[in-house]
Protein backbone atom coordinates (compact mmCIF):
# COMPACT_ATOMS: atom_id res chain seq x y z
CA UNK A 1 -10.26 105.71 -56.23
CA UNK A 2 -12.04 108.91 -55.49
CA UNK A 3 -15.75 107.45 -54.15
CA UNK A 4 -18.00 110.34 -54.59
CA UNK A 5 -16.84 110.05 -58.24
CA UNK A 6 -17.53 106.50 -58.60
CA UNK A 7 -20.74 107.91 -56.57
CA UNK A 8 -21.36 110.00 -59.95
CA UNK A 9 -20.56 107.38 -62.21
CA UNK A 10 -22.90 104.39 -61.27
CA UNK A 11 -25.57 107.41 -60.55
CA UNK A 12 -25.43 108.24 -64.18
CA UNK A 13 -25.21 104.76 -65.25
CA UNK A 14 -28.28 103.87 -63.24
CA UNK A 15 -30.45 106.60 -64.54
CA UNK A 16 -28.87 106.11 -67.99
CA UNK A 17 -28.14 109.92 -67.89
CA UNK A 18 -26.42 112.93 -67.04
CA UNK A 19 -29.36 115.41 -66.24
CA UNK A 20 -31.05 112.33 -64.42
CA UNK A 21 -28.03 111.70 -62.31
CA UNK A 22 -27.69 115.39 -61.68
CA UNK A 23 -31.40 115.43 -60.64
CA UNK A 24 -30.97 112.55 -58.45
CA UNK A 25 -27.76 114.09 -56.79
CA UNK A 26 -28.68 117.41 -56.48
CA UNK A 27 -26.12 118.95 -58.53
CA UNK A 28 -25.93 120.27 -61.93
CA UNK A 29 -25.36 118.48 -65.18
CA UNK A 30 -21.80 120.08 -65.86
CA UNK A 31 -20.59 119.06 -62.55
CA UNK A 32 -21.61 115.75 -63.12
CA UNK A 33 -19.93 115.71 -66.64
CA UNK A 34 -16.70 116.93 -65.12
CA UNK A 35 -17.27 114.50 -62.21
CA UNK A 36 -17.14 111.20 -65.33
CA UNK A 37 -14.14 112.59 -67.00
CA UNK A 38 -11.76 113.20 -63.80
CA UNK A 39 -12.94 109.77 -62.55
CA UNK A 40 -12.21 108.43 -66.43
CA UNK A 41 -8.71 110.39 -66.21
CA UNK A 42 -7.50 109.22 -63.04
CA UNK A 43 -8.43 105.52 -64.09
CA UNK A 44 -7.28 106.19 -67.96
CA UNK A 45 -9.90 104.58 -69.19
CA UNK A 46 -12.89 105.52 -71.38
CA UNK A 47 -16.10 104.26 -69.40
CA UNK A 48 -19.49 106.09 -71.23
CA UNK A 49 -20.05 106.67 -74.72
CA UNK A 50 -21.86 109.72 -75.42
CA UNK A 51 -24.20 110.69 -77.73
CA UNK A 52 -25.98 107.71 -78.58
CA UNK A 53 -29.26 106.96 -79.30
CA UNK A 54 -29.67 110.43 -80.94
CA UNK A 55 -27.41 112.19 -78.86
CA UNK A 56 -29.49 112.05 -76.09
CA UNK A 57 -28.49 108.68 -74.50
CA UNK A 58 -25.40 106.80 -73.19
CA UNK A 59 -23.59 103.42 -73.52
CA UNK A 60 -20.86 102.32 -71.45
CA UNK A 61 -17.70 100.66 -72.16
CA UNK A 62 -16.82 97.36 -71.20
CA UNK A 63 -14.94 99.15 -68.68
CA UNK A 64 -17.70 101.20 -67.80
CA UNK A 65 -19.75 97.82 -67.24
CA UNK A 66 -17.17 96.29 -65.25
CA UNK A 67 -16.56 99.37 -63.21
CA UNK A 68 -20.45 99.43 -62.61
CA UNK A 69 -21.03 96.21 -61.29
CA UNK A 70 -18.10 97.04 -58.94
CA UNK A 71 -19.53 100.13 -57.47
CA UNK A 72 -23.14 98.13 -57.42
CA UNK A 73 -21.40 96.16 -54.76
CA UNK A 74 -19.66 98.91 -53.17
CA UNK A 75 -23.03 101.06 -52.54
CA UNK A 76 -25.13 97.87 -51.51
CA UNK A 77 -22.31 97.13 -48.73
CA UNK A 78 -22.40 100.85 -48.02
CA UNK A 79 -26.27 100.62 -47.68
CA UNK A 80 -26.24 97.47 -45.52
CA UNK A 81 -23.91 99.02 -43.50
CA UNK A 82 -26.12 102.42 -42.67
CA UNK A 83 -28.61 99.60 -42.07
CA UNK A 84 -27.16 97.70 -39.52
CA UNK A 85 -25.81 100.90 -37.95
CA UNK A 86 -29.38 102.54 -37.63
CA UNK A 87 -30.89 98.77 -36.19
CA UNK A 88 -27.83 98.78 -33.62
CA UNK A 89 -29.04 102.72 -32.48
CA UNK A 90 -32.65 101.66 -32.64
CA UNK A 91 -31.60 98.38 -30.68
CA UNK A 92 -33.18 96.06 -33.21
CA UNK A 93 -29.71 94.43 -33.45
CA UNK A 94 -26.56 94.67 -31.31
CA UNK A 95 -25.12 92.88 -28.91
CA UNK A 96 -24.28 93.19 -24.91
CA UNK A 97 -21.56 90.72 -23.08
CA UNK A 98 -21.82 91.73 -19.10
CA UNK A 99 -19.47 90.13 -16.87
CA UNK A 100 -20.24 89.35 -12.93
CA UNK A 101 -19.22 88.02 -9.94
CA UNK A 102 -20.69 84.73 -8.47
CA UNK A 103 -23.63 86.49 -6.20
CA UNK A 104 -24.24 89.02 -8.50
CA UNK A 105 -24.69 86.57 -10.95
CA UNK A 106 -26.87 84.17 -9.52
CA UNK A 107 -29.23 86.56 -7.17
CA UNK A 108 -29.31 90.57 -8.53
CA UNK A 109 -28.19 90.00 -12.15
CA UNK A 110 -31.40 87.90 -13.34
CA UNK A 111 -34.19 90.60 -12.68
CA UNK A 112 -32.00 93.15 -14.79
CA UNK A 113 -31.27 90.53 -17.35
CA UNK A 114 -35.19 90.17 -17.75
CA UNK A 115 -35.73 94.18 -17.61
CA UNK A 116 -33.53 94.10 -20.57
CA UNK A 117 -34.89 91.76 -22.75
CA UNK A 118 -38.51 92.76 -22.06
CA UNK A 119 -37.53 96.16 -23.71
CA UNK A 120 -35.46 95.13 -26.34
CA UNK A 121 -36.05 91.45 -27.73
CA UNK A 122 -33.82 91.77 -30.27
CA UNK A 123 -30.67 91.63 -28.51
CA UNK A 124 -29.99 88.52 -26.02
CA UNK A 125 -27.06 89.41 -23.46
CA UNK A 126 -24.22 87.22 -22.39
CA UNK A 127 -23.43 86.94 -19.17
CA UNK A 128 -19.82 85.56 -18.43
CA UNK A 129 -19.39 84.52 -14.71
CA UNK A 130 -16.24 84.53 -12.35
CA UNK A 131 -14.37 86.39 -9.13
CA UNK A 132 -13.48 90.29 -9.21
CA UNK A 133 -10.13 89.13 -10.44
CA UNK A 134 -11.21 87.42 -13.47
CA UNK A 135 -13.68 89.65 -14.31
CA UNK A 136 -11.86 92.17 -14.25
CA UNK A 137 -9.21 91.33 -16.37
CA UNK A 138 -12.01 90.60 -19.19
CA UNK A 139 -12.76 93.87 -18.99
CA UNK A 140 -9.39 95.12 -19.47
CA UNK A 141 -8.95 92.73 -22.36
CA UNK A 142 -11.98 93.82 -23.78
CA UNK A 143 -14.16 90.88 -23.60
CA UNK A 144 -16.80 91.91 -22.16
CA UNK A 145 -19.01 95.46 -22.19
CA UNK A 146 -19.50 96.30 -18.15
CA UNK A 147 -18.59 94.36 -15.23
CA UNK A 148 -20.67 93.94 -11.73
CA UNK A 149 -18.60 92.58 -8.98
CA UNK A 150 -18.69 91.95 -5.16
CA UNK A 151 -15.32 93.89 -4.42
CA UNK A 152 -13.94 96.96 -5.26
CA UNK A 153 -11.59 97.02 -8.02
CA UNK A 154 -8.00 99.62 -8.59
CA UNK A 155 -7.02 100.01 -11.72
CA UNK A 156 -5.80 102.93 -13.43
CA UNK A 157 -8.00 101.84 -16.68
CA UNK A 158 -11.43 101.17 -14.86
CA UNK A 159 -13.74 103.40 -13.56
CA UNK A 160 -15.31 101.35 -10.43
CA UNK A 161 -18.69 103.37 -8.96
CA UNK A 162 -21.01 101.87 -6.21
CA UNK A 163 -23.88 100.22 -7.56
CA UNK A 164 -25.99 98.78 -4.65
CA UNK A 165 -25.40 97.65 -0.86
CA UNK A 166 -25.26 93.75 -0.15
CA UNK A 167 -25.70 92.71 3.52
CA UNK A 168 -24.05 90.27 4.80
CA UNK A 169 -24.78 87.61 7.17
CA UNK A 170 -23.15 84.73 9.59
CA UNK A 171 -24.44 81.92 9.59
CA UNK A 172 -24.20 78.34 10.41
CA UNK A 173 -26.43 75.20 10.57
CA UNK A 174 -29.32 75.25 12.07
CA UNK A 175 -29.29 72.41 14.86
CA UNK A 176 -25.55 73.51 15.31
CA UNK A 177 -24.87 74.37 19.27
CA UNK A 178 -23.93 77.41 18.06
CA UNK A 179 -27.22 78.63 18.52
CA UNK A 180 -27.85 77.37 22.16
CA UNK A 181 -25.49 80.25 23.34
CA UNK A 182 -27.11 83.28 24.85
CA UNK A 183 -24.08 85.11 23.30
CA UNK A 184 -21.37 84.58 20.37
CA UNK A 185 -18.11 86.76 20.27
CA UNK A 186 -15.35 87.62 18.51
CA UNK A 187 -13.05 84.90 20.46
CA UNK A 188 -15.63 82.38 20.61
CA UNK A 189 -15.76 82.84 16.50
CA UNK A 190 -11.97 82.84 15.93
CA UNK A 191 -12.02 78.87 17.11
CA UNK A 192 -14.31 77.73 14.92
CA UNK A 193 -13.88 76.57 11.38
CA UNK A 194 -14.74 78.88 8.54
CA UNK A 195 -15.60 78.39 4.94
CA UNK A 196 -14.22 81.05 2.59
CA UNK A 197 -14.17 82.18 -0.73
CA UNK A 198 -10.80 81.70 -3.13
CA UNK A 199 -8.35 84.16 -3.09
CA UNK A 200 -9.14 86.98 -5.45
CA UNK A 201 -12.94 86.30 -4.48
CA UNK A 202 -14.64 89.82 -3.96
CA UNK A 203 -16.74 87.77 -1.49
CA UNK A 204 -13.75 86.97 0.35
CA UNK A 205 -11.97 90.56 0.57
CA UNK A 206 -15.27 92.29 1.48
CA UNK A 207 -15.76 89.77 4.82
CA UNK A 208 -11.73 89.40 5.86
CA UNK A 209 -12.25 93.01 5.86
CA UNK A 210 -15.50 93.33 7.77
CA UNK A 211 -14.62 90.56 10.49
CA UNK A 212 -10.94 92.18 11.14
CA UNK A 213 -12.52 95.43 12.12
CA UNK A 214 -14.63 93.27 15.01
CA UNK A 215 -11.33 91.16 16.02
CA UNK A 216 -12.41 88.05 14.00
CA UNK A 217 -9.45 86.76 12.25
CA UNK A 218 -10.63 83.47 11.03
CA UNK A 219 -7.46 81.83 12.24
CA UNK A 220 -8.90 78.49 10.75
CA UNK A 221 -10.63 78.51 7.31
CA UNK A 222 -11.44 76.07 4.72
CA UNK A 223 -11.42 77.20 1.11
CA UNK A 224 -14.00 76.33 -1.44
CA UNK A 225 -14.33 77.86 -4.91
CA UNK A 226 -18.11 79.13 -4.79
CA UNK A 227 -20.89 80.18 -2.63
CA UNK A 228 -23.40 77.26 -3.40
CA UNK A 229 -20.28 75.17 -2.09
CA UNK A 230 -19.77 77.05 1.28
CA UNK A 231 -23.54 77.06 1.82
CA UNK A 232 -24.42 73.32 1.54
CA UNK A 233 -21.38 72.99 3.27
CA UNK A 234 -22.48 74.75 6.08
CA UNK A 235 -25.86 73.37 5.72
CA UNK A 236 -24.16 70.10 6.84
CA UNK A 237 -23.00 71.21 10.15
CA UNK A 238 -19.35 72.03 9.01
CA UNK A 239 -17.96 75.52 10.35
CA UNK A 240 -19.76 78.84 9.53
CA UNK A 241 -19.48 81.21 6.73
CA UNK A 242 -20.11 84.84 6.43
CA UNK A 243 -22.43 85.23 3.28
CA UNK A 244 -24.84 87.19 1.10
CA UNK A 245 -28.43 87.31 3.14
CA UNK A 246 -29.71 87.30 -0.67
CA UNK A 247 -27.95 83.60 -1.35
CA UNK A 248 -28.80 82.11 2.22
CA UNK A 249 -32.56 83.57 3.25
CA UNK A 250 -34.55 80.60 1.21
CA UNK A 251 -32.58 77.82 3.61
CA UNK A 252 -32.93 80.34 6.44
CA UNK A 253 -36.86 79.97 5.76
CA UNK A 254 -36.20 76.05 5.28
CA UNK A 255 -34.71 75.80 8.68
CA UNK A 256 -31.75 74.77 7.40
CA UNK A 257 -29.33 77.38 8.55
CA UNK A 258 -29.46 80.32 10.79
CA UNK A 259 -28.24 83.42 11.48
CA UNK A 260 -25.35 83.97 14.11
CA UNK A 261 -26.23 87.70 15.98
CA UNK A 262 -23.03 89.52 17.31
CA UNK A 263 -23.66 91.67 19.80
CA UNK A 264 -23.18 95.44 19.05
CA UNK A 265 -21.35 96.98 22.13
CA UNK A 266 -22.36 100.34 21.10
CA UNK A 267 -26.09 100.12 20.74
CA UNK A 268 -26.61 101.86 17.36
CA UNK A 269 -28.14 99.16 15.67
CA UNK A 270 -30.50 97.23 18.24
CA UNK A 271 -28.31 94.86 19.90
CA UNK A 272 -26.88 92.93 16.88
CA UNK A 273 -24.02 94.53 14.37
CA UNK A 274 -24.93 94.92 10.98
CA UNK A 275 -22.55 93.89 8.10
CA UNK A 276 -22.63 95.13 4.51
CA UNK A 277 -20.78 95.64 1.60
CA UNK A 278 -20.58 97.63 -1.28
CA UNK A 279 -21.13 96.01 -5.18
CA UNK A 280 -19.64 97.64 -7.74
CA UNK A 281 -20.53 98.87 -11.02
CA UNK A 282 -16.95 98.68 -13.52
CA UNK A 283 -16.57 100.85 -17.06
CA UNK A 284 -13.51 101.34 -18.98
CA UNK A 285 -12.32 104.54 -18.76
CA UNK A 286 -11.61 105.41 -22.65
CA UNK A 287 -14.02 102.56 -24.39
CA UNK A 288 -17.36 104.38 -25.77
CA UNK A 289 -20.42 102.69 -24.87
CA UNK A 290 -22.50 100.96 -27.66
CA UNK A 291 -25.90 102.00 -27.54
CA UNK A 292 -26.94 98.39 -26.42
CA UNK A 293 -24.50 98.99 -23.25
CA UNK A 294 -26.39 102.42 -22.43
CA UNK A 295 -29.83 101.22 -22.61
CA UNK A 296 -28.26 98.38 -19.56
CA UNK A 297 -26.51 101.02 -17.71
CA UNK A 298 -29.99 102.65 -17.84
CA UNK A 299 -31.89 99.89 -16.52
CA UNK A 300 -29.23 99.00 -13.53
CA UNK A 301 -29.70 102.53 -12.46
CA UNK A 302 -33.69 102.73 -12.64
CA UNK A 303 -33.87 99.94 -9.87
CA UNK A 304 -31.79 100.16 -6.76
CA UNK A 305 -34.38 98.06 -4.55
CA UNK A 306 -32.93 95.15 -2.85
CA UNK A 307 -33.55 91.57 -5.45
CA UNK A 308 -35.20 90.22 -2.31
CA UNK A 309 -36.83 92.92 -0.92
């Protein structure tokens, strides 16, 4: 069924009228007369009665009133949909799903998460939490709208850009002997015990990457599936992690842990090496943004201050 027809029909139905409905359409009266008999050819069926009330009126069928309560419901759904379209542009409706890694989750994601819903109240985000692996794949399966993780991601079918810089710290408890030592190195930190991420953990990649490069292989490591797990841990006096300063400096100002200073042989960064890694901001390449999605992208751009700066 041709809908700009059925358009003409319920518009002359509704003004009771043919010059009315032209009026109302913007068109003229004979091509809203030709409009009513092509639609009442293609359906065979006889749907106004002309000429009543003096000629000047017009009655419709039972058809006609059948057909009419039928395009009533078409044009309402068709209004309600222009509706909901226009309150998802204006952001008065909509929805955002953002997927993260552990840290991000827990330590840069909240302040964002707040930016956002100070500015548009209508729309509450969902935030879906697990390693780069995991979060990744949600993306790709599209269950979720953008993705912030801890390690870079390759995929031909994400676009992965840096976001922000995350540094990264060693530490270990704080009455731990550790810290009686003038000076820690690389082979005095391959015998201890370290606590590590999962496999697939950004976390995890980022630091077997970073202590390789200083001769730290971690020859003996204890796996634990989150950060709050390898922190208490640590907190206990068991081994020494390499972590997110962001997720460790409130028991670092408890006392509770410390940090463990390499020394940096070639003197470009005051005595002590520096680690940190890159987070990442993940898109799909071909998948149009809604304009919930574009107002977030905004606000994780505005900001790139350190969460505990």
């Amino acid at each position: 069924m041709n809908l700009h027809l059925l358009r003409v029909f319920f518009t002359v139905a509704e003004q009771n009228g043919f010059s009315r409905a032209a009026e109302n359409l913007f068109i003229s009266q004979s091509a809203v007369s030709k409009a009513v008999r092509e639609l009442e050819l293609q359906l065979d069926l006889p749907l106004i009665e002309r000429g009543v009330s003096g000629g000047k009126g017009i009655r419709l069928t039972e058809s006609g009133k059948a057909l009419f309560e039928h395009a009533r419901g078409i044009f309402a759904l068709e209004r309600a949909a222009i509706d909901d379209i226009r309150a998802r542009v204006g952001l008065h409706r909509g929805s955002l799903t953002i997927g993260a890694s552990t840290t991000i989750a827990s330590y840069w994601l909240p302040r964002y998460i707040a930016r956002f819903t100070q500015q548009f109240p209508d729309i509450i985000p969902r935030v879906l939490v697990g390693n780069t692996q995991n979060v990744s794949q949600d993306l790709l399966d599209c269950r979720i709208d953008l993705a912030l993780v801890e390690g870079p991601v390759d995929d031909p079918l994400i676009r992965s850009s840096h976001w922000q810089d995350d540094e990264l710290v060693i530490v270990a408890a704080s009455d731990s002997l550790l810290h009686r030592r003038p000076t820690i190195d690389a082979d005095h930190l391959n015998k201890l015990l370290w606590i590590v991420r999962e496999p697939g953990s950004g976390t995890r990649e980022a630091t077997q990457q970073l202590l390789q490069a200083h001769a730290i292989d971690r020859m003996r490591s204890m796996e634990m599936g989150s950060n709050e797990a390898i922190v208490r841990t640590v907190v206990e006096g068991v081994g020494v992690a390499m972590l997110s300063r962001a997720l460790v400096e409130d028991l670092i100002a408890l006392g509770k842990i410390a940090i463990l200073n390499l020394p940096d042989q070639t003197g470009k960064t005051g005595g002590k090496l520096r680690f940190s890694r890159s987070l990442h901001l993940l898109e799909m390449k071909n998948r149009p943004h809604s304009p919930a999605t574009l107002a977030f992208l905004q606000i994780l751009s505005a900001d790139q201050a350190m969460p505990h700066a």
